[in-house]
N, C-alpha and C. Protein backbone atom coordinates (compact mmCIF):
# COMPACT_ATOMS: atom_id res chain seq x y z
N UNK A 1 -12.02 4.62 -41.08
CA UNK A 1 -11.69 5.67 -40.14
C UNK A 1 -11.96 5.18 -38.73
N UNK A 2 -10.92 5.71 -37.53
CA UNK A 2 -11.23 4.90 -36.23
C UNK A 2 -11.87 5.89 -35.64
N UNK A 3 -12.96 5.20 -34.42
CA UNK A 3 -13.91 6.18 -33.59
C UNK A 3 -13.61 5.67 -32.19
N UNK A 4 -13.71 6.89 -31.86
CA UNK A 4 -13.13 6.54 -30.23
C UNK A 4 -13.87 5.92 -29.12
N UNK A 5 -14.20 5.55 -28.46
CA UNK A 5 -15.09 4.53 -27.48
C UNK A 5 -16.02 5.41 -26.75
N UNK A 6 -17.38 4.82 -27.14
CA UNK A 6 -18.88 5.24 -26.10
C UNK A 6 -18.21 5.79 -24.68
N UNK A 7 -19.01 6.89 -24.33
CA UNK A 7 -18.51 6.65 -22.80
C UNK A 7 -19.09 5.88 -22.07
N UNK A 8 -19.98 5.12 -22.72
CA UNK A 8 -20.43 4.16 -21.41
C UNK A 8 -19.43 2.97 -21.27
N UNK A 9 -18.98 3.13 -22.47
CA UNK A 9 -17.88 1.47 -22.23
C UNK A 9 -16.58 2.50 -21.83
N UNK A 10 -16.00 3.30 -21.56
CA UNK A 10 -15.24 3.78 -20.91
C UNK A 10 -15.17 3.63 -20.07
N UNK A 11 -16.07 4.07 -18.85
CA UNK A 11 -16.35 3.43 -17.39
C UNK A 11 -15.48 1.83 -17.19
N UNK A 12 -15.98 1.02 -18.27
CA UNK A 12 -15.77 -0.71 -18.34
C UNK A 12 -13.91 -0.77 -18.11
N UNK A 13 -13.50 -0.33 -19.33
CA UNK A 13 -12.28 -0.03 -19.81
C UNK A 13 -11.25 0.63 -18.53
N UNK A 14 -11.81 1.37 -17.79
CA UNK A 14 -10.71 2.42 -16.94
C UNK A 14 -10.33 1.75 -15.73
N UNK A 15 -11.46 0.47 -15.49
CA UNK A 15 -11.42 -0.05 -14.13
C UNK A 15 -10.22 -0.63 -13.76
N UNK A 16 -9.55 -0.26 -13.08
CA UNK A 16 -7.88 -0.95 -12.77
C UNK A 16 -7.31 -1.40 -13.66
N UNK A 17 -6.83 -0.72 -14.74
CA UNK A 17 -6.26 -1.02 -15.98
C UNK A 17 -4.86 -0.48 -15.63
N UNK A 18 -3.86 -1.44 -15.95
CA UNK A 18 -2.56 -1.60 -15.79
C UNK A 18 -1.68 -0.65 -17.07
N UNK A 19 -0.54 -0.72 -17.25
CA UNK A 19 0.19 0.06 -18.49
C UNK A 19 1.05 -1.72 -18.58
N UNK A 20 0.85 -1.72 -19.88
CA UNK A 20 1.68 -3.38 -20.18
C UNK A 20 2.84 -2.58 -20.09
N UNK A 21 3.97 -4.03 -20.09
CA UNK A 21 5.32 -3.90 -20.42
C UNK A 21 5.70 -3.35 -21.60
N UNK A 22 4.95 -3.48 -22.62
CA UNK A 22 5.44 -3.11 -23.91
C UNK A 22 5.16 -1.44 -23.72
N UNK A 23 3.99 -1.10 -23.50
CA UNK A 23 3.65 0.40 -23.04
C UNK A 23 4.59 1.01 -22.27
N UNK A 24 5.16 0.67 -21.25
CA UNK A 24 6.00 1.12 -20.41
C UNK A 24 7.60 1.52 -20.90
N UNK A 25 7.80 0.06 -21.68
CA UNK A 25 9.43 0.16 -22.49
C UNK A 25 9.18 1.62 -23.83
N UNK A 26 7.88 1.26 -24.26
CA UNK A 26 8.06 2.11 -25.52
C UNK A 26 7.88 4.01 -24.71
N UNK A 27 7.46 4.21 -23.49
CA UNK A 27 7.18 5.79 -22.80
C UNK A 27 8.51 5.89 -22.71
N UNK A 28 8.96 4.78 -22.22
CA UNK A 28 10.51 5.30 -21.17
C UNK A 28 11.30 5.30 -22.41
N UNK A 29 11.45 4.60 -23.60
CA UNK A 29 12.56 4.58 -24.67
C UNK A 29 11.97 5.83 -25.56
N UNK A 30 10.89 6.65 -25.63
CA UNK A 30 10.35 7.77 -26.34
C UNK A 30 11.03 8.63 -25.97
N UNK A 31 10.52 8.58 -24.32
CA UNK A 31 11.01 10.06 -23.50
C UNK A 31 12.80 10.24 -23.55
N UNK A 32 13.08 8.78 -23.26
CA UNK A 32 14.52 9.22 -23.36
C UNK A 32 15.38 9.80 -24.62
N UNK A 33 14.78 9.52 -25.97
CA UNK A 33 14.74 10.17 -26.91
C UNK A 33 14.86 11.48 -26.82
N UNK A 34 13.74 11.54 -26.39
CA UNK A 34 13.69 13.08 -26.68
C UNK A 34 14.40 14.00 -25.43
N UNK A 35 14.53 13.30 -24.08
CA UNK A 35 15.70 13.67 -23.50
C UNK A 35 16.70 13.97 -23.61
N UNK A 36 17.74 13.18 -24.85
CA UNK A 36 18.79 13.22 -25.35
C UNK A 36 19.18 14.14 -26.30
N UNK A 37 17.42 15.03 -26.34
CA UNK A 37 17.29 15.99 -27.52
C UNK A 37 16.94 17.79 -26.81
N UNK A 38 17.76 17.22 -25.55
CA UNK A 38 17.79 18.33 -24.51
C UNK A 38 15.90 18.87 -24.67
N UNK A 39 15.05 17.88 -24.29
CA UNK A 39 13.80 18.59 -24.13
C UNK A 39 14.23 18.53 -22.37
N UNK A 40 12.83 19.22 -21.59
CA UNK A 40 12.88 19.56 -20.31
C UNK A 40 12.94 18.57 -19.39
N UNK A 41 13.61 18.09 -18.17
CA UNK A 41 13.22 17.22 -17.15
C UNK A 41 12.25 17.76 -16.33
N UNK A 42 10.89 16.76 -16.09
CA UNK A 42 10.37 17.40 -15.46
C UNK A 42 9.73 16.62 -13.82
N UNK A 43 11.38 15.96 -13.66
CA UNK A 43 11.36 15.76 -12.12
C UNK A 43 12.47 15.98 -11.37
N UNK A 44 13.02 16.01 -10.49
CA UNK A 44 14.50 16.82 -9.69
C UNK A 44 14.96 16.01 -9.76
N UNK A 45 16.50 15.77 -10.39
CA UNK A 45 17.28 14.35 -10.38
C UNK A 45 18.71 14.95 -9.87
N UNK A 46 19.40 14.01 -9.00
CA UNK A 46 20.44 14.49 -8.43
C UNK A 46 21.42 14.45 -9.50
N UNK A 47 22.76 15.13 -9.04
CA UNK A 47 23.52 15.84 -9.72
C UNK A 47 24.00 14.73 -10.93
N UNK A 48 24.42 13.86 -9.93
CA UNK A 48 25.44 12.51 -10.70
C UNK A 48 24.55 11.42 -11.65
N UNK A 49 23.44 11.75 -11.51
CA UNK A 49 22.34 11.00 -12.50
C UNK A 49 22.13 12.07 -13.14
N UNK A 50 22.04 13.32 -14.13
CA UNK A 50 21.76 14.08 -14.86
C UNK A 50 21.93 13.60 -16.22
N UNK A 51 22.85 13.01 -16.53
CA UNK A 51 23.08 12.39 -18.08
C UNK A 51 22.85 11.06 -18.21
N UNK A 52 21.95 10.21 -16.95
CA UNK A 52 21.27 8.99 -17.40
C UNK A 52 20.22 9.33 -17.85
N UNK A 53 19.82 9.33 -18.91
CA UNK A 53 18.49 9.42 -19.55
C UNK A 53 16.81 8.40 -19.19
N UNK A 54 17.72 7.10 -19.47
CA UNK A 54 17.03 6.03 -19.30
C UNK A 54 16.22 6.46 -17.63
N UNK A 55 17.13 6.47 -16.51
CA UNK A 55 16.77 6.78 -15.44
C UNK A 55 15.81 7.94 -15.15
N UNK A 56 16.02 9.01 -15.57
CA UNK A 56 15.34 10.36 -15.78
C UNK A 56 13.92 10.12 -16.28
N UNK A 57 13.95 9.06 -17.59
CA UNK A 57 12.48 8.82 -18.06
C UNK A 57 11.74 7.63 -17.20
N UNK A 58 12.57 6.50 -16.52
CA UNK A 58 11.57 5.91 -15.85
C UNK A 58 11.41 6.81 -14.61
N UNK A 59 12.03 7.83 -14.14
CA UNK A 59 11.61 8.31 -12.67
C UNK A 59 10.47 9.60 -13.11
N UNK A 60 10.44 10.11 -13.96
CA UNK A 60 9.25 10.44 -14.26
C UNK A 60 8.38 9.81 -14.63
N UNK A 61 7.91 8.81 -15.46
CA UNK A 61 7.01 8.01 -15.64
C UNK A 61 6.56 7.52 -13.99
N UNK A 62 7.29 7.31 -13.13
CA UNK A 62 7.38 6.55 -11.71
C UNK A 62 6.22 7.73 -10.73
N UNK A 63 6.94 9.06 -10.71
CA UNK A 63 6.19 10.22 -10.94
C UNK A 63 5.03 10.94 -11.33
N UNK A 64 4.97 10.42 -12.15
CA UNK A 64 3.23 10.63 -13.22
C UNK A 64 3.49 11.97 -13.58
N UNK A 65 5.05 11.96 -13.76
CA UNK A 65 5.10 13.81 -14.56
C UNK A 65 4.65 13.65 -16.00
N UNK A 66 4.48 13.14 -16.39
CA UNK A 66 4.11 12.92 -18.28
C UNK A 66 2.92 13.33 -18.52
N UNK A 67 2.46 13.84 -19.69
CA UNK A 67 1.07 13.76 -19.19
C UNK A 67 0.89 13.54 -20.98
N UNK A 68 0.87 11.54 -21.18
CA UNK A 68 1.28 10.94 -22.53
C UNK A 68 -0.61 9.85 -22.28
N UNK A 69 -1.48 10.01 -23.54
CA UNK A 69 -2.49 9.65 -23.80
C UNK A 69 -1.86 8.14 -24.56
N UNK A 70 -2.16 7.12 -23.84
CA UNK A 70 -2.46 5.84 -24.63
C UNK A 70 -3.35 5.28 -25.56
N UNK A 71 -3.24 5.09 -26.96
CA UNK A 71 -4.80 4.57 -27.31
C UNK A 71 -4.25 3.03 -27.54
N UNK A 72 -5.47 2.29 -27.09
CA UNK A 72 -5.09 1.31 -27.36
C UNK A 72 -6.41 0.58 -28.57
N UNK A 73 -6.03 -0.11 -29.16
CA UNK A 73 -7.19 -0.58 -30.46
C UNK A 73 -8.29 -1.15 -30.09
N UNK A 74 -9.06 -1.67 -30.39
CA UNK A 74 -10.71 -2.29 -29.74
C UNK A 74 -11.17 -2.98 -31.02
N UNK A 75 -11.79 -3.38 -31.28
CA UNK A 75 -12.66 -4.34 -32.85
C UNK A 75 -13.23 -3.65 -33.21
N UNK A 76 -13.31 -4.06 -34.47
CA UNK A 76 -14.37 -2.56 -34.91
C UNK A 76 -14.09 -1.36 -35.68
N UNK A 77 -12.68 -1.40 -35.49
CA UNK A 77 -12.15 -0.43 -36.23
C UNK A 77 -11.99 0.92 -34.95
N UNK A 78 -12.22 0.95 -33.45
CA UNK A 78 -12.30 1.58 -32.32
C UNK A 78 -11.17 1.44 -31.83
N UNK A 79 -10.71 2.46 -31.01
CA UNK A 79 -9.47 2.22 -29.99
C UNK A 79 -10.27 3.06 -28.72
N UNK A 80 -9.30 3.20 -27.95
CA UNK A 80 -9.89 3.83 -26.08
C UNK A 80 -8.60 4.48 -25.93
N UNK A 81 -8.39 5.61 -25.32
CA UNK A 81 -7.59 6.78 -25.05
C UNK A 81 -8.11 6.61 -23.86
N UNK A 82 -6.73 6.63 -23.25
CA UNK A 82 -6.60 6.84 -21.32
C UNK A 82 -5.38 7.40 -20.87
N UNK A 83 -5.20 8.64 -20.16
CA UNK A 83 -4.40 9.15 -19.65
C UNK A 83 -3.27 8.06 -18.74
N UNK A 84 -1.67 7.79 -18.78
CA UNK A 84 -1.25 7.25 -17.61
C UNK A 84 -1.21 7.58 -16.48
N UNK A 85 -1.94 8.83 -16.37
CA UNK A 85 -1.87 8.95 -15.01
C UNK A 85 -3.29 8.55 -14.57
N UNK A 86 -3.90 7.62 -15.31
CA UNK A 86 -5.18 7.15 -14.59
C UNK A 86 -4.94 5.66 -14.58
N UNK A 87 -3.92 4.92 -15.24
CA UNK A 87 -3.31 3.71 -15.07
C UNK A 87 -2.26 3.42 -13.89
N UNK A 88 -2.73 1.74 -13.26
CA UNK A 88 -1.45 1.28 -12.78
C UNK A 88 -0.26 1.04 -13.28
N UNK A 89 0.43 1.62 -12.46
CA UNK A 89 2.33 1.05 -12.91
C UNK A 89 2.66 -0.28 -12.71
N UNK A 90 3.15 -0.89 -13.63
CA UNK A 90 4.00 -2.29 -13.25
C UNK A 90 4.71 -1.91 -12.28
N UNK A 91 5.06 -3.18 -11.76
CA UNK A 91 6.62 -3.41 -10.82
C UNK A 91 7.66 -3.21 -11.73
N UNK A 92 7.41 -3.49 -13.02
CA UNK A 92 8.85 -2.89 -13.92
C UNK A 92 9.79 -1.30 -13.87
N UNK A 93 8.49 -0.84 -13.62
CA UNK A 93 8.82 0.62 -13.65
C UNK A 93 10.01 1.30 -11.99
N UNK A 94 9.67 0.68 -11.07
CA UNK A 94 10.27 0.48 -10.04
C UNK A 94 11.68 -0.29 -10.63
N UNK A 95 11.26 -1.37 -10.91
CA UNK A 95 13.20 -2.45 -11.18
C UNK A 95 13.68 -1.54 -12.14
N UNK A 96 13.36 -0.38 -12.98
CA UNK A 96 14.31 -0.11 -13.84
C UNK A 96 15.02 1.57 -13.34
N UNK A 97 13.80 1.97 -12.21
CA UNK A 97 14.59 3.00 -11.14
C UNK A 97 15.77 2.19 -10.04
N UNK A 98 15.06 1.56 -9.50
CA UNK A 98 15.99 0.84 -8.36
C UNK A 98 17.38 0.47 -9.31
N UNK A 99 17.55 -0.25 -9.99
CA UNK A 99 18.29 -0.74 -10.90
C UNK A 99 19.30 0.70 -11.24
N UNK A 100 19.15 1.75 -11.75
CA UNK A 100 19.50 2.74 -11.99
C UNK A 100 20.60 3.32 -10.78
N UNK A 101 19.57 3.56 -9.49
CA UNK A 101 20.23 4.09 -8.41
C UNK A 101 21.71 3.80 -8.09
């Protein structure tokens, strides 16, 4: 059974901790999922971008409208849960808005 991390090593863990690439592709390819499944947008997207999905989920992610818990694993049989909105964004997350526009 997994146990979630001391808070003292939490502190350790939160310090400028990034969202990998793989984290980032798998939020934005979730959300757009479920975008496509008419759930809610929950950032203002102009008219002519309304049915890019892809775009919609990285500009919220870009946003910090999500409010999606990461765990990531630890030894031990432990993982650590951190909000993204307490993580840095790649520069990816930007190239795949800009890219969009």
């Amino acid at each position: 059974m997994s146990e979630t991390v001391p808070s003292q090593l939490a502190d350790v863990f939160s310090r400028k901790s990034r969202l990998t690439k793989y984290e980032v592709s798998r939020i934005i390819g979730i959300r757009t999922s479920q975008l496509s499944m008419s759930a809610p947008v929950m950032v203002e997207v102009p008219v002519r971008k309304q049915h890019n999905f892809v775009y919609i989920a990285a500009l919220e992610l870009q946003a910090r409208a999500l409010d999606i818990v990461i765990r990531r694993p630890l030894p031990m049989g432990q993982y650590y849960e951190i909000n993204i909105k307490e993580l840095e964004l790649p520069d990816d997350v930007d190239t795949v808005v800009t890219m969009y526009e």
